[in-house]
C-alpha atoms as a PDB file:
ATOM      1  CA  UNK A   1      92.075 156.601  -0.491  1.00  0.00           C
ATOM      2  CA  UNK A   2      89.696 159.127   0.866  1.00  0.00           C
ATOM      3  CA  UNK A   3      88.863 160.310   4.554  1.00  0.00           C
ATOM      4  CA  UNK A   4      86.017 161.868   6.178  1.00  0.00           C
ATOM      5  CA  UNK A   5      86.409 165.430   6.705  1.00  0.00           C
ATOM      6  CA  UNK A   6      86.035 165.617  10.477  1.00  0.00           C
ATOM      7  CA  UNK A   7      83.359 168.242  10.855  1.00  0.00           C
ATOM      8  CA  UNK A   8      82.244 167.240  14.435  1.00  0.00           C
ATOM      9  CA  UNK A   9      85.448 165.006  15.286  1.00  0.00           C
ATOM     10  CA  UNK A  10      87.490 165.740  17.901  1.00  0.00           C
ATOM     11  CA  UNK A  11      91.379 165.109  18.522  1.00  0.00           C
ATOM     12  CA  UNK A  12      94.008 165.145  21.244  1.00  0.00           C
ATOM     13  CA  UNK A  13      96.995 167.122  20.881  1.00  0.00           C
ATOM     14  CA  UNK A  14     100.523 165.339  21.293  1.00  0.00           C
ATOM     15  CA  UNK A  15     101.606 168.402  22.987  1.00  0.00           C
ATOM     16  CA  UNK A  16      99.426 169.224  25.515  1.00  0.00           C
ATOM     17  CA  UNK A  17      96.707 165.914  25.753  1.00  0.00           C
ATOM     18  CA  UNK A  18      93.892 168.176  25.593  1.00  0.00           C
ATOM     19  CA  UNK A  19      90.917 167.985  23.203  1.00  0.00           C
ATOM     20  CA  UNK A  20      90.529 170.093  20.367  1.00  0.00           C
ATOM     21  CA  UNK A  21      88.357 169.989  17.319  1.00  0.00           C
ATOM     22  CA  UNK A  22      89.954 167.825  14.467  1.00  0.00           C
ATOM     23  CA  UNK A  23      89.464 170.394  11.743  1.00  0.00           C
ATOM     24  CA  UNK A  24      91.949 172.647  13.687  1.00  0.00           C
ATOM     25  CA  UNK A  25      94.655 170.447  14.495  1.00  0.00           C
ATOM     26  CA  UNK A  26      97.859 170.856  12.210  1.00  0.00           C
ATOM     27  CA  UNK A  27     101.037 168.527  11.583  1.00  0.00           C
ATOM     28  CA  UNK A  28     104.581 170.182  13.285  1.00  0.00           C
ATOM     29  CA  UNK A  29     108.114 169.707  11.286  1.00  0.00           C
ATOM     30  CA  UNK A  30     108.938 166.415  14.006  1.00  0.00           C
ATOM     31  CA  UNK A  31     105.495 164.458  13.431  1.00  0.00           C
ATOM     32  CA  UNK A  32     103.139 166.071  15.975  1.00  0.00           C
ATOM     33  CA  UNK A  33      99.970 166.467  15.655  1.00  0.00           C
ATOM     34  CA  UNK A  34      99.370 169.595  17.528  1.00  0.00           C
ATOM     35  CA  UNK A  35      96.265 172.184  17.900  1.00  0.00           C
ATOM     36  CA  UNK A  36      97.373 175.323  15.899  1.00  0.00           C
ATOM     37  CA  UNK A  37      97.583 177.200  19.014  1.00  0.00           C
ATOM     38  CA  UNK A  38     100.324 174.941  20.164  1.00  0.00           C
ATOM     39  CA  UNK A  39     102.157 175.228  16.983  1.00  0.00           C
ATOM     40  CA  UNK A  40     105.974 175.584  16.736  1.00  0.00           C
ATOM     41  CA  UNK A  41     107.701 176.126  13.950  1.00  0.00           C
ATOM     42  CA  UNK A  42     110.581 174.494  12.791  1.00  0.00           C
ATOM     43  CA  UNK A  43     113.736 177.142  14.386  1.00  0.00           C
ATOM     44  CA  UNK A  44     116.130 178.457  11.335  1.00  0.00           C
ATOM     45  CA  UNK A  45     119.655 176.785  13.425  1.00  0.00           C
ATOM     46  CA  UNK A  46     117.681 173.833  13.035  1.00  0.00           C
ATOM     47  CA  UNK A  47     118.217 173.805   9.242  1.00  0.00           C
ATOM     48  CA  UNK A  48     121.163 172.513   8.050  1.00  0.00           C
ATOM     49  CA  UNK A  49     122.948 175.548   5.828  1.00  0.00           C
ATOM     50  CA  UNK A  50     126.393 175.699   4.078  1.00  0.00           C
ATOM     51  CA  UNK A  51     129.279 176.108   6.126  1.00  0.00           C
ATOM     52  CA  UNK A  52     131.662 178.882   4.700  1.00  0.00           C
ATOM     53  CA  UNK A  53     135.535 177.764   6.443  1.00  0.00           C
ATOM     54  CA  UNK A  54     137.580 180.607   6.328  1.00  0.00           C
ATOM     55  CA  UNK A  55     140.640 180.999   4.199  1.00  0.00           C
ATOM     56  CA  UNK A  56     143.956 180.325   6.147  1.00  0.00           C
ATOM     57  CA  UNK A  57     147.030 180.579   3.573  1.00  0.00           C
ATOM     58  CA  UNK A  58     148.287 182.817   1.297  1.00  0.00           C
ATOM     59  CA  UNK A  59     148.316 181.316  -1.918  1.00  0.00           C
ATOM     60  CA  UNK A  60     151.582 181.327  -3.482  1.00  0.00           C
ATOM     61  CA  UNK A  61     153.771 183.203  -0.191  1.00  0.00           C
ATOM     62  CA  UNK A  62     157.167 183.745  -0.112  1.00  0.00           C
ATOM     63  CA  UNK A  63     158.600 183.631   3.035  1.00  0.00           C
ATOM     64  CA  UNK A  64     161.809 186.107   4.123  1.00  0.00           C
ATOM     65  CA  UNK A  65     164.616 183.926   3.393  1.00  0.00           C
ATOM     66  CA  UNK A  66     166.485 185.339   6.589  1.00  0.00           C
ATOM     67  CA  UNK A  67     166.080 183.266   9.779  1.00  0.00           C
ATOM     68  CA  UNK A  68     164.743 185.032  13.133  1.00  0.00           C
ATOM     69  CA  UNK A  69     167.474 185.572  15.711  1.00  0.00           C
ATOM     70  CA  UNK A  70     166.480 183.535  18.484  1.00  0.00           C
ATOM     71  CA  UNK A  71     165.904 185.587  21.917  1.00  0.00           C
ATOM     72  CA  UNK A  72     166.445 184.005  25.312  1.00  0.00           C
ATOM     73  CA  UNK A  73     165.211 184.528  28.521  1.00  0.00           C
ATOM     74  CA  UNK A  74     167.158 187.688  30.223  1.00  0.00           C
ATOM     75  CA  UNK A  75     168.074 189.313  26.668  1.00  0.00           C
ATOM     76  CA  UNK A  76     167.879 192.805  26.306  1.00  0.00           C
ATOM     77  CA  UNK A  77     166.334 193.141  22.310  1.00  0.00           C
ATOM     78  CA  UNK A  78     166.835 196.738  20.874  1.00  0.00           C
ATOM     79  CA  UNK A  79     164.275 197.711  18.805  1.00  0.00           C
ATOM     80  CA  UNK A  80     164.609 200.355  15.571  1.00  0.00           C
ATOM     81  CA  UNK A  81     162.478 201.889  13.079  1.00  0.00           C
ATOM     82  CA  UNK A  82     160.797 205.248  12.352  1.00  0.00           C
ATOM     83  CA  UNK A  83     157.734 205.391  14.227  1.00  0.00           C
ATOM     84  CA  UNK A  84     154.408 207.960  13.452  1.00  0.00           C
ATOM     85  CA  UNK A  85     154.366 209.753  16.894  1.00  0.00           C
ATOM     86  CA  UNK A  86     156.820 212.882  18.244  1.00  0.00           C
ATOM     87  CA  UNK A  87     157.713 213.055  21.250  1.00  0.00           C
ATOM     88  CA  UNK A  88     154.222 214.661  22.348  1.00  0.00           C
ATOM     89  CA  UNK A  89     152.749 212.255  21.159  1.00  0.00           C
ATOM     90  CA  UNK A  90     151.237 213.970  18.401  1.00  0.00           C
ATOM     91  CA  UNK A  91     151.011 212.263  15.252  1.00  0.00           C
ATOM     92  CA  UNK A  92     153.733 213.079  12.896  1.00  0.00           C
ATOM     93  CA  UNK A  93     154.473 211.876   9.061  1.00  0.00           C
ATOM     94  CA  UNK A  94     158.354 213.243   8.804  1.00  0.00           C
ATOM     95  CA  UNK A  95     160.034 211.727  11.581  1.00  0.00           C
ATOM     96  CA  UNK A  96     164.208 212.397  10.138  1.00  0.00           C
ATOM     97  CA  UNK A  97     165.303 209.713  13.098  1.00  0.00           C
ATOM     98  CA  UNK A  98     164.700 206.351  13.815  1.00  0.00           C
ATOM     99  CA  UNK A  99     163.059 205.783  16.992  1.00  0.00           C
ATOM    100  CA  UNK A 100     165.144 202.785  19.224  1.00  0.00           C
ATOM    101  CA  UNK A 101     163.635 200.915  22.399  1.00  0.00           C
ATOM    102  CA  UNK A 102     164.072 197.947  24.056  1.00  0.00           C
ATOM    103  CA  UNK A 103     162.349 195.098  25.029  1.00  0.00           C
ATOM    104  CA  UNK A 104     163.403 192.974  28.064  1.00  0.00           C
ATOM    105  CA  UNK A 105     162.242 189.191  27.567  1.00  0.00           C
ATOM    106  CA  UNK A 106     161.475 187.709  30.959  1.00  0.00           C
ATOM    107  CA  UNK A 107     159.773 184.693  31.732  1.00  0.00           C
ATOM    108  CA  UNK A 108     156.317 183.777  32.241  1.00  0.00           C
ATOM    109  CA  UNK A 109     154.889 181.119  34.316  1.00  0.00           C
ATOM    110  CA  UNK A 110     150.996 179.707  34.034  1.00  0.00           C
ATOM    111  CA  UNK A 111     149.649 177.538  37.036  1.00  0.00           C
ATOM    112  CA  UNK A 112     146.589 175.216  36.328  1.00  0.00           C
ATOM    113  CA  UNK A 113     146.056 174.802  40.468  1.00  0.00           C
END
């Protein structure tokens, strides 16, 4: 089917209600017919795009067969291992002796008031 061009026509914009000229009106992404001053383009988070998820196993892990020791409140938990600061606190790659500490496990309590 054909149309008429429009030359002298004129047109109100869904946007605004003003008057335009027809031959400079445009179509928007949601159906309006706008003025192409008024014109909005469609935003990009608009757009539906593929959503990634991230990865959250390991395929194949193999757990430490050993249980945890379980630590209670009041415990005093000593701590070893070689550790990658001196005693300046310097960093250091030949430590000869294992660095201890310990680790008091108290109790914490969170109010919702």
């Amino acid at each position: 089917m054909a149309h008429a061009r429009g030359k002298y026509a004129l047109a109100i914009s869904d946007r605004s209600g003003a008057i335009f000229p027809y031959s400079e009106m445009v179509k928007e992404w949601n159906g309006s017919f706008v003025h192409k001053s008024e014109f909005e383009a469609k935003h990009p988070q608009l757009e539906k795009g593929a959503h990634k998820v991230d990865p959250e196993a390991i395929k194949n892990a193999r757990p430490d067969s050993e249980a945890l020791p379980t630590v209670n409140s009041g415990d005093v938990v000593v701590v070893g291992g070689f550790g990658i600061f001196d005693g300046n606190n310097t960093m250091t790659t030949s430590i000869k002796e294992p660095i201890l500490s310990q680790l008091f496990v108290g109790e914490v309590t969170v109010s919702t008031s």
